[in-house]
ModelCIF file with pLDDT and N, C-alpha, C, O atoms, coordinates in Angstrom:
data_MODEL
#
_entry.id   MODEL 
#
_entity.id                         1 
_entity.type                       polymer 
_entity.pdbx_number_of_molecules   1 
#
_entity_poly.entity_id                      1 
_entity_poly.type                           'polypeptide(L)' 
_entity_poly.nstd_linkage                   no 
_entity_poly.nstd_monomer                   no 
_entity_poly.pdbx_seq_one_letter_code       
;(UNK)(UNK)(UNK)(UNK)(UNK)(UNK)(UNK)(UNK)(UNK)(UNK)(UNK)(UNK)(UNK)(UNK)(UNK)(UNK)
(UNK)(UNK)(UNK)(UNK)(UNK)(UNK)(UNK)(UNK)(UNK)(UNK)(UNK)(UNK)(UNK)(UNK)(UNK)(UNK)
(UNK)(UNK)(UNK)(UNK)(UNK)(UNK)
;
_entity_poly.pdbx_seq_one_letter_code_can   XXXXXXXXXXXXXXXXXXXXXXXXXXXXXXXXXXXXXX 
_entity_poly.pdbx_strand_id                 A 
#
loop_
_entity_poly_seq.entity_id 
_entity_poly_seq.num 
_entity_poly_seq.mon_id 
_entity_poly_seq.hetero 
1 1  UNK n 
1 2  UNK n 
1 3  UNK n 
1 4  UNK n 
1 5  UNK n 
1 6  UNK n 
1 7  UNK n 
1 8  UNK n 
1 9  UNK n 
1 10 UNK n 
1 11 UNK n 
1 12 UNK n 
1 13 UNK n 
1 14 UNK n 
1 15 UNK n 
1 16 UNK n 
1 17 UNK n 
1 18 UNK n 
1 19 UNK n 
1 20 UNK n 
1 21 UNK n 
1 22 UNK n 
1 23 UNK n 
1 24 UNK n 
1 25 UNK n 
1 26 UNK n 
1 27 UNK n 
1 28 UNK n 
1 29 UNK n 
1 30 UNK n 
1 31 UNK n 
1 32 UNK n 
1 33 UNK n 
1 34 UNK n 
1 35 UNK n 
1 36 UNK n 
1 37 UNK n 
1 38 UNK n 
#
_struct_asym.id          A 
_struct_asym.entity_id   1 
#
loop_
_ma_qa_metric.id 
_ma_qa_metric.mode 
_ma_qa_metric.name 
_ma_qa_metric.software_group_id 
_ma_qa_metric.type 
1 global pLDDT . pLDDT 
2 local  pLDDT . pLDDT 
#
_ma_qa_metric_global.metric_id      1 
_ma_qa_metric_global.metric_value   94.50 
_ma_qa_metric_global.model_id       1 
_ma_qa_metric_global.ordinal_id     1 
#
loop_
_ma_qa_metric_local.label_asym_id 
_ma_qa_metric_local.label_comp_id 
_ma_qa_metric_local.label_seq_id 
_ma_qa_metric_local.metric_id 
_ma_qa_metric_local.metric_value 
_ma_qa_metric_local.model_id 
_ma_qa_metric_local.ordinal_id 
A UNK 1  2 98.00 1 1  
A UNK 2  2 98.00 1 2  
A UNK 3  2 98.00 1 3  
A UNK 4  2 97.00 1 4  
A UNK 5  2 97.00 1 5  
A UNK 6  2 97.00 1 6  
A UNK 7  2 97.00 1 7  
A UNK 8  2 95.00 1 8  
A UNK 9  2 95.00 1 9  
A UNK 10 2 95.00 1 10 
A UNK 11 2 95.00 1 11 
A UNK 12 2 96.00 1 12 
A UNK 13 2 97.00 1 13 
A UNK 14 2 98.00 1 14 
A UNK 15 2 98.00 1 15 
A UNK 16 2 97.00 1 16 
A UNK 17 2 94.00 1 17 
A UNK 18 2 91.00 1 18 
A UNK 19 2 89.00 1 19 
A UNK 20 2 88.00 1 20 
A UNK 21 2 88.00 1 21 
A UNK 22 2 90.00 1 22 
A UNK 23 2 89.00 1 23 
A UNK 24 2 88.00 1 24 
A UNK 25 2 91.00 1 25 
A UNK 26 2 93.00 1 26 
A UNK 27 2 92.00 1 27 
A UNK 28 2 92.00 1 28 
A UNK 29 2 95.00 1 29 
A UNK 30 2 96.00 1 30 
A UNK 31 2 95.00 1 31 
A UNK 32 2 95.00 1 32 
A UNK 33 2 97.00 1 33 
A UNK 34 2 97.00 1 34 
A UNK 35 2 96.00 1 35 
A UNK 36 2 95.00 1 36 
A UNK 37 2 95.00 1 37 
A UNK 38 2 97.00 1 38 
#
loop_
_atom_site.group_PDB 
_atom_site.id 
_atom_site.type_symbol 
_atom_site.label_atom_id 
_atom_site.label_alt_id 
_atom_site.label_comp_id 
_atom_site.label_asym_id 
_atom_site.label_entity_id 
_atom_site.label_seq_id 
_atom_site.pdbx_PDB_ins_code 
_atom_site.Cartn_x 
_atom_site.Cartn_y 
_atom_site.Cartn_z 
_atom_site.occupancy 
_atom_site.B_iso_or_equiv 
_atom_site.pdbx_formal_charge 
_atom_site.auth_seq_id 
_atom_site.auth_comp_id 
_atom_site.auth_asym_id 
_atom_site.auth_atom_id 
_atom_site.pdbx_PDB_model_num 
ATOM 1   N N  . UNK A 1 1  ? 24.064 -14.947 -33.210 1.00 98.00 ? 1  UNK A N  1 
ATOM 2   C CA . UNK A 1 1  ? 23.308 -14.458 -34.370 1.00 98.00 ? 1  UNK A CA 1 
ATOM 3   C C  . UNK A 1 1  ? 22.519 -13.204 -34.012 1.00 98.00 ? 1  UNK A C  1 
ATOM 4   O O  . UNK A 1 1  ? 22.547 -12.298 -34.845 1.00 98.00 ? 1  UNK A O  1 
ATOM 5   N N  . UNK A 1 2  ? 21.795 -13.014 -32.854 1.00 98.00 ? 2  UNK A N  1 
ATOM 6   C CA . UNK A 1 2  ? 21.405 -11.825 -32.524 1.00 98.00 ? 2  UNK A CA 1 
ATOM 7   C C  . UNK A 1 2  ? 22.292 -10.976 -32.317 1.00 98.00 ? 2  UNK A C  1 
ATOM 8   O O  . UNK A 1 2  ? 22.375 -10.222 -33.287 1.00 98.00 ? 2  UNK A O  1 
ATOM 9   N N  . UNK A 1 3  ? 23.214 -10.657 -31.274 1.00 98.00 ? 3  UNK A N  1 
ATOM 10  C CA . UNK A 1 3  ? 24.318 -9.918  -31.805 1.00 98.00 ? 3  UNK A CA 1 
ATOM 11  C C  . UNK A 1 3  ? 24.750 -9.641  -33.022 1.00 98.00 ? 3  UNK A C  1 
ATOM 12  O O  . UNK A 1 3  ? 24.847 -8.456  -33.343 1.00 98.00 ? 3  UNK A O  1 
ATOM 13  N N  . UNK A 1 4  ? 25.032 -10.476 -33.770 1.00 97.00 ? 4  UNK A N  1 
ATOM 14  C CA . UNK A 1 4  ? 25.262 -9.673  -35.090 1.00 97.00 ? 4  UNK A CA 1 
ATOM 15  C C  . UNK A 1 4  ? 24.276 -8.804  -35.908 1.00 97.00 ? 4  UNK A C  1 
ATOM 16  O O  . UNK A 1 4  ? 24.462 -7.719  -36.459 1.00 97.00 ? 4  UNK A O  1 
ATOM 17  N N  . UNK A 1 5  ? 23.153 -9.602  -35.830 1.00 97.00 ? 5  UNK A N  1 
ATOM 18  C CA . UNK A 1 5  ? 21.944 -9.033  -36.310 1.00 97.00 ? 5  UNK A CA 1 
ATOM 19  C C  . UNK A 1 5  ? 21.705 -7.468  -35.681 1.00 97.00 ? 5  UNK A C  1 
ATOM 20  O O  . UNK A 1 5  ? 21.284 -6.498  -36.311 1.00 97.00 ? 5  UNK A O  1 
ATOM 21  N N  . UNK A 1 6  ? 22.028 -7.508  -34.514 1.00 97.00 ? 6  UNK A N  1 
ATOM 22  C CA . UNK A 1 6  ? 21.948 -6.049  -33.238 1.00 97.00 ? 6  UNK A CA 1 
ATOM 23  C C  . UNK A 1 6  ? 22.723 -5.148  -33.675 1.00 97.00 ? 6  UNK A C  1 
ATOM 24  O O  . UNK A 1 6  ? 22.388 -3.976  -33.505 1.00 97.00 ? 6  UNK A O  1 
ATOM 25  N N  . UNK A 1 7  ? 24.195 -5.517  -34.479 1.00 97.00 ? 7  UNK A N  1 
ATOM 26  C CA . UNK A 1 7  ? 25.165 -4.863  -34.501 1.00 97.00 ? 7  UNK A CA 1 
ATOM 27  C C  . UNK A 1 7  ? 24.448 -4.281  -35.703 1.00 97.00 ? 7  UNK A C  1 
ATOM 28  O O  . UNK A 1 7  ? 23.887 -3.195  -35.557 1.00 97.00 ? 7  UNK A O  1 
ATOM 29  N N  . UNK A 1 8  ? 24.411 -4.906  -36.899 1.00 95.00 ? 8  UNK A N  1 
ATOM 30  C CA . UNK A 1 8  ? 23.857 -4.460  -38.002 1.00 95.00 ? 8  UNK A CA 1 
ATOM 31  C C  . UNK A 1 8  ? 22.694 -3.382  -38.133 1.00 95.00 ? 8  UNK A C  1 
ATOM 32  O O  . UNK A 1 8  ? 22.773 -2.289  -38.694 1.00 95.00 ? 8  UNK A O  1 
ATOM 33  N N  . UNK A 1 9  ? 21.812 -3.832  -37.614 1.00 95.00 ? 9  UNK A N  1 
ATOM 34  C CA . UNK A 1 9  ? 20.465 -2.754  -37.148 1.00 95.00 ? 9  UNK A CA 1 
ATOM 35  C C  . UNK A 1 9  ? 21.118 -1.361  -36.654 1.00 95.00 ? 9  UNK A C  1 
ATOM 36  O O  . UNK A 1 9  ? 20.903 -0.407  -37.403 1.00 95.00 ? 9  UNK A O  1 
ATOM 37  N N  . UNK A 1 10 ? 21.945 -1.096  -35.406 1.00 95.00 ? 10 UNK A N  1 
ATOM 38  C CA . UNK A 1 10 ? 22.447 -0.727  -34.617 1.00 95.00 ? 10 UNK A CA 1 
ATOM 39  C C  . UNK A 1 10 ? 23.343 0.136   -35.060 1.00 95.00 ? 10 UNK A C  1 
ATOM 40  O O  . UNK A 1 10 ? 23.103 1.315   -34.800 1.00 95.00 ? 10 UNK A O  1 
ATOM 41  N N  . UNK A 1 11 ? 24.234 -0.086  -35.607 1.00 95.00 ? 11 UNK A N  1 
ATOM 42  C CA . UNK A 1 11 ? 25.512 -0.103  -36.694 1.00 95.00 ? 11 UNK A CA 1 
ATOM 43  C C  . UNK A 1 11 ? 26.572 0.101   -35.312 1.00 95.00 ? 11 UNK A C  1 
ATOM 44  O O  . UNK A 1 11 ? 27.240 1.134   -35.258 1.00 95.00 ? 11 UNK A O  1 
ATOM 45  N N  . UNK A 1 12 ? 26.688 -0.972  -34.169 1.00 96.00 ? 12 UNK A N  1 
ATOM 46  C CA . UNK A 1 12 ? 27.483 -0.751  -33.047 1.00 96.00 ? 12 UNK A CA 1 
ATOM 47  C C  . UNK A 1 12 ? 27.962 -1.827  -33.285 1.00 96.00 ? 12 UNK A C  1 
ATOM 48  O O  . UNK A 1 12 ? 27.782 -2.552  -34.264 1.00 96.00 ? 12 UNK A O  1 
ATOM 49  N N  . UNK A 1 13 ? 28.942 -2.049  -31.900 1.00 97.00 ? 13 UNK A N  1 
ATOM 50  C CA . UNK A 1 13 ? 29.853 -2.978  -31.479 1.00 97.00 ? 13 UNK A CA 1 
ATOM 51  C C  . UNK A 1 13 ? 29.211 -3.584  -30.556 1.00 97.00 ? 13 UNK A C  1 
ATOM 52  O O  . UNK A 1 13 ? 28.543 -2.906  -29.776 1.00 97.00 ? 13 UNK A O  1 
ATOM 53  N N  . UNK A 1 14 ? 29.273 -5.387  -30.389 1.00 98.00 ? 14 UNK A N  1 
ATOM 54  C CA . UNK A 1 14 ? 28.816 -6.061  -29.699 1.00 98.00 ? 14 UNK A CA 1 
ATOM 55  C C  . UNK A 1 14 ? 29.732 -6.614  -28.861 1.00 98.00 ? 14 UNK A C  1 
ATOM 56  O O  . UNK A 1 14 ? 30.323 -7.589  -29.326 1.00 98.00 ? 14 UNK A O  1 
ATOM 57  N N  . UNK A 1 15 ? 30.069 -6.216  -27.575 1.00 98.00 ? 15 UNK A N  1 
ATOM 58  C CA . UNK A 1 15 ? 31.327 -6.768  -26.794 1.00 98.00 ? 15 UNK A CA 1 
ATOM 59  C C  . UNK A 1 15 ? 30.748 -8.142  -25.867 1.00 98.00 ? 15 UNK A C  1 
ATOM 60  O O  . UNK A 1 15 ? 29.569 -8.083  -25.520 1.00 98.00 ? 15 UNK A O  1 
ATOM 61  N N  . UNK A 1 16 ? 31.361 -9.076  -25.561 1.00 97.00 ? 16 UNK A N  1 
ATOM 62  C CA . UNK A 1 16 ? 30.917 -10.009 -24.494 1.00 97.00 ? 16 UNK A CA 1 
ATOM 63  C C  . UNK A 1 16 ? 32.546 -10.928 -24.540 1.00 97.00 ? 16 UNK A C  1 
ATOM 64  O O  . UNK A 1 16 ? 33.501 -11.014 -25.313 1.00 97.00 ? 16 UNK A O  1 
ATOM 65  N N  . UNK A 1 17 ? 32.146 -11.478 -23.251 1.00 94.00 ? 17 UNK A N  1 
ATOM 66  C CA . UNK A 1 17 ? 33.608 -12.055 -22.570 1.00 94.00 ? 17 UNK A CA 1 
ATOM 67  C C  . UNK A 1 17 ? 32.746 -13.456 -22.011 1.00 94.00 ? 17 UNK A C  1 
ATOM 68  O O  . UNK A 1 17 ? 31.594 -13.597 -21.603 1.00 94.00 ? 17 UNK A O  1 
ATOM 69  N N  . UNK A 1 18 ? 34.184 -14.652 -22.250 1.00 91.00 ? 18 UNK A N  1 
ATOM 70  C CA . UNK A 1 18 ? 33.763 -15.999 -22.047 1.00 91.00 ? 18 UNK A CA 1 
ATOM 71  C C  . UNK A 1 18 ? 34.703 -16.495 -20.904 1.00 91.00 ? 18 UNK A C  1 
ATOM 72  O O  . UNK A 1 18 ? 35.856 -16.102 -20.725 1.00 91.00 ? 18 UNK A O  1 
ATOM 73  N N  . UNK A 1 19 ? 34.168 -17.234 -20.307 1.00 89.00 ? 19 UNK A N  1 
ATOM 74  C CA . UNK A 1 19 ? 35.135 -17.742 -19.362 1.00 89.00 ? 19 UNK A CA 1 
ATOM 75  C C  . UNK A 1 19 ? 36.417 -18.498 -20.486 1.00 89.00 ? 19 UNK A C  1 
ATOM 76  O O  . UNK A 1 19 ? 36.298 -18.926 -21.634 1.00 89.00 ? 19 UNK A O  1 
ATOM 77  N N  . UNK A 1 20 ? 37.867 -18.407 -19.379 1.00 88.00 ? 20 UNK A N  1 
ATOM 78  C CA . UNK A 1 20 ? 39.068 -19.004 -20.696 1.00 88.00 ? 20 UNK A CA 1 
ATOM 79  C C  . UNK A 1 20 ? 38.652 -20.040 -20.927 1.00 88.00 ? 20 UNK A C  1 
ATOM 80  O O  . UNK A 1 20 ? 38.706 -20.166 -22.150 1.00 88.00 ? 20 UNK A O  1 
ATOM 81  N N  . UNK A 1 21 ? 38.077 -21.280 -20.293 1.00 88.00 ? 21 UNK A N  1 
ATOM 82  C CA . UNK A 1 21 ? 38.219 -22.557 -20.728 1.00 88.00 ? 21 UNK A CA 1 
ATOM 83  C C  . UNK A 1 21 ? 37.184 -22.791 -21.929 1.00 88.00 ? 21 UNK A C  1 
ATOM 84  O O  . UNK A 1 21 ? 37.130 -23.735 -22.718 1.00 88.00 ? 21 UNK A O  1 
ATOM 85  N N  . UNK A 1 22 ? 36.485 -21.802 -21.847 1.00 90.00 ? 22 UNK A N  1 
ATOM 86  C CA . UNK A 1 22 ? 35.669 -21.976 -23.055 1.00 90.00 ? 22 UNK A CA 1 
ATOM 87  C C  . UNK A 1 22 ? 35.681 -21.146 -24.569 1.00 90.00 ? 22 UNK A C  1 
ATOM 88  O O  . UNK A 1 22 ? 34.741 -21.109 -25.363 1.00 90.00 ? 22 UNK A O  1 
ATOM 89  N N  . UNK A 1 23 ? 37.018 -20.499 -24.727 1.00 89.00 ? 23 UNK A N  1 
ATOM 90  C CA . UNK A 1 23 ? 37.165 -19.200 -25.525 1.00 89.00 ? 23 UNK A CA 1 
ATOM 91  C C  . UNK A 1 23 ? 37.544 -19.965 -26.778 1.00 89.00 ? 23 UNK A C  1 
ATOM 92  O O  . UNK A 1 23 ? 37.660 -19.204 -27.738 1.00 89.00 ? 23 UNK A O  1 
ATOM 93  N N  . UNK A 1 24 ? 37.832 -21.579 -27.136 1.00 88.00 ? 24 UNK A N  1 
ATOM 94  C CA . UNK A 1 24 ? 38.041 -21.933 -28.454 1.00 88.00 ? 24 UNK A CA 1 
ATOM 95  C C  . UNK A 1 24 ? 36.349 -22.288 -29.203 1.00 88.00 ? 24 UNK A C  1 
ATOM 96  O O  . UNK A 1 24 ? 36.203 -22.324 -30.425 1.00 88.00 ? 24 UNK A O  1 
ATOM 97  N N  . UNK A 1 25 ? 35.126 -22.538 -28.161 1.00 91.00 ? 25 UNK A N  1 
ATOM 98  C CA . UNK A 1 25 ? 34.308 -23.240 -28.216 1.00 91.00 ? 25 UNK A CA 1 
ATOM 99  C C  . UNK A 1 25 ? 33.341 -21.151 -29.399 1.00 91.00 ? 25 UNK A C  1 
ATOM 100 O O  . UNK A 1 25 ? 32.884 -20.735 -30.464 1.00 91.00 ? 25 UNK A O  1 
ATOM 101 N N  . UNK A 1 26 ? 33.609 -20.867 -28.305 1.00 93.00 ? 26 UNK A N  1 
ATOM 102 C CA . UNK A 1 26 ? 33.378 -19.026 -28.736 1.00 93.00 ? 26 UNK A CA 1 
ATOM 103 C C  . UNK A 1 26 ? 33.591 -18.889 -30.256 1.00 93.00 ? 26 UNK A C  1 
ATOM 104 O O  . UNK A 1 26 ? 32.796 -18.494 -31.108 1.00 93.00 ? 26 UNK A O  1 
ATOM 105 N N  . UNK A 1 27 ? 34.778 -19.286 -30.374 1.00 92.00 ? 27 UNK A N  1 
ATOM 106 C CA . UNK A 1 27 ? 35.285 -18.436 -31.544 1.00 92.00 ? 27 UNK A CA 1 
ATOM 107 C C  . UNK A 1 27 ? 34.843 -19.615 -32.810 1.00 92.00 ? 27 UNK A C  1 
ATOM 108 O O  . UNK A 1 27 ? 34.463 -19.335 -33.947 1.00 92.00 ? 27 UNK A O  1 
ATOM 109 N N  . UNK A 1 28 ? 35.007 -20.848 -32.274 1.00 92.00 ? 28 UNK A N  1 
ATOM 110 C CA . UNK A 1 28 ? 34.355 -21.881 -33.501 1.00 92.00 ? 28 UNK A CA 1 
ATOM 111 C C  . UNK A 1 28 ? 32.775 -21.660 -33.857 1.00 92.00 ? 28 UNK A C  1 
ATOM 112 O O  . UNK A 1 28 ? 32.286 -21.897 -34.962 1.00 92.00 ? 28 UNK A O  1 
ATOM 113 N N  . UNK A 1 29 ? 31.988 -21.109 -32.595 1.00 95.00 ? 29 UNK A N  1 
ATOM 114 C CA . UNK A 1 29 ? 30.559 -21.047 -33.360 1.00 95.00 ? 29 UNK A CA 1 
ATOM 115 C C  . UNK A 1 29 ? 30.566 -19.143 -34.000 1.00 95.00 ? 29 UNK A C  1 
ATOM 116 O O  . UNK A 1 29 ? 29.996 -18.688 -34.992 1.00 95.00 ? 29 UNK A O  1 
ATOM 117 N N  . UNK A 1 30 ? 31.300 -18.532 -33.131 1.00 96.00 ? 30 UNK A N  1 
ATOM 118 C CA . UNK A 1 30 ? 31.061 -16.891 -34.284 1.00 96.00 ? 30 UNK A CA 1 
ATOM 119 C C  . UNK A 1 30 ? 31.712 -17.327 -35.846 1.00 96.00 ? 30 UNK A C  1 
ATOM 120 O O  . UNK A 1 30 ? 31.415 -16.852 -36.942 1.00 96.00 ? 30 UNK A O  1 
ATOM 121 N N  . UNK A 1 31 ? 32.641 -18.335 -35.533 1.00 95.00 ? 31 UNK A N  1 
ATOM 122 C CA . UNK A 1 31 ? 33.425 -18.332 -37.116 1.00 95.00 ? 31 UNK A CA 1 
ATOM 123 C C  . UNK A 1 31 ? 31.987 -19.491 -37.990 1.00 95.00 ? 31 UNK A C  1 
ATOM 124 O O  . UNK A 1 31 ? 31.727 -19.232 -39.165 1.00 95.00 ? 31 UNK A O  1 
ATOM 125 N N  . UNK A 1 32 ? 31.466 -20.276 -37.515 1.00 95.00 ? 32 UNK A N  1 
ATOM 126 C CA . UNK A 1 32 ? 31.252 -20.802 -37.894 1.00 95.00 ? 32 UNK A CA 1 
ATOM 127 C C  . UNK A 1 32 ? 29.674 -20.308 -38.739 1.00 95.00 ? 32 UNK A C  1 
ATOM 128 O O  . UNK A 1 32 ? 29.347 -20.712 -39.855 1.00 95.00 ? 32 UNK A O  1 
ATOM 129 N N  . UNK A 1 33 ? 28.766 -19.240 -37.766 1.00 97.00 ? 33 UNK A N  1 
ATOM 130 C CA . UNK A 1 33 ? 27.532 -18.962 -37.788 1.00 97.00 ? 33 UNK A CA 1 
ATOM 131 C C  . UNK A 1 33 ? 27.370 -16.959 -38.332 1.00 97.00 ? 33 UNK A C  1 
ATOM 132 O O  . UNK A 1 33 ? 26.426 -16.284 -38.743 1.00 97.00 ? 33 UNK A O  1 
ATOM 133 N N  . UNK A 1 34 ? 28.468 -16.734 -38.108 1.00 97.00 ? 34 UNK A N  1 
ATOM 134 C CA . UNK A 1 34 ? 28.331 -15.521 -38.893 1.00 97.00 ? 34 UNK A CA 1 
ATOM 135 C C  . UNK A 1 34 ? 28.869 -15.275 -39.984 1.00 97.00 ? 34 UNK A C  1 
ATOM 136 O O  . UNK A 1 34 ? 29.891 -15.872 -40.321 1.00 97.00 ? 34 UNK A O  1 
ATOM 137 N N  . UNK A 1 35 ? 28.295 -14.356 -40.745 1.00 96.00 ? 35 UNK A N  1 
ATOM 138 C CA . UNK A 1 35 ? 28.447 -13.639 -41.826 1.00 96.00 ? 35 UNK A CA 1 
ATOM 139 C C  . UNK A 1 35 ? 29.752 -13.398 -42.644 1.00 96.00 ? 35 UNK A C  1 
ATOM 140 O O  . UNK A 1 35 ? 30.083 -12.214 -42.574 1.00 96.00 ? 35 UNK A O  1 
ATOM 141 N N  . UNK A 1 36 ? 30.666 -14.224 -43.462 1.00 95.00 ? 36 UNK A N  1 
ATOM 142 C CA . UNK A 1 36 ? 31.601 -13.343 -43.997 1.00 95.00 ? 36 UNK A CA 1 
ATOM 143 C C  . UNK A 1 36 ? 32.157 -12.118 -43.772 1.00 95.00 ? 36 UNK A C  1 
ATOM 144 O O  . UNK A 1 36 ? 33.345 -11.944 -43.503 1.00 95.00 ? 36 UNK A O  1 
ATOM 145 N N  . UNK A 1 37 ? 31.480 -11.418 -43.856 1.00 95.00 ? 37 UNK A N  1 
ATOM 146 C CA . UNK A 1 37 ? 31.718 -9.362  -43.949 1.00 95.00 ? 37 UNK A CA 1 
ATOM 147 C C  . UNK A 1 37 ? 31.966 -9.137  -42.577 1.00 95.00 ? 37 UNK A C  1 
ATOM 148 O O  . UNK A 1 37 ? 32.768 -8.346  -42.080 1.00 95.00 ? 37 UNK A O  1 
ATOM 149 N N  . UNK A 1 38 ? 31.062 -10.048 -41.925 1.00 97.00 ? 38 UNK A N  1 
ATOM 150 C CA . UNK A 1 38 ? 31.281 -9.638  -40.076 1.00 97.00 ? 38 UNK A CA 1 
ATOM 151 C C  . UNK A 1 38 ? 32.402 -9.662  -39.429 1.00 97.00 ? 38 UNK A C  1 
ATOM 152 O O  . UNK A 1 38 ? 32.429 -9.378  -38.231 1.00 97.00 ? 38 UNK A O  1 
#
């Protein structure tokens, strides 16, 4: 949520990298906790 919030303020790109075993856990809370439009 800060990241997105950062990006927005910012008007940048927020890059970060997950270890693999954890890259479904990643993408279920960005899908889950951000923004539509994002």
């Amino acid at each position: 949520k800060q990241l997105e919030k950062q990006s927005n303020t910012d008007n940048s790109t927020e890059i970060f990298i997950e270890t693999p075993y954890r890259n479904k856990w990643v993408i279920r809370d960005v899908l889950e906790n951000c923004r539509p439009g994002t």
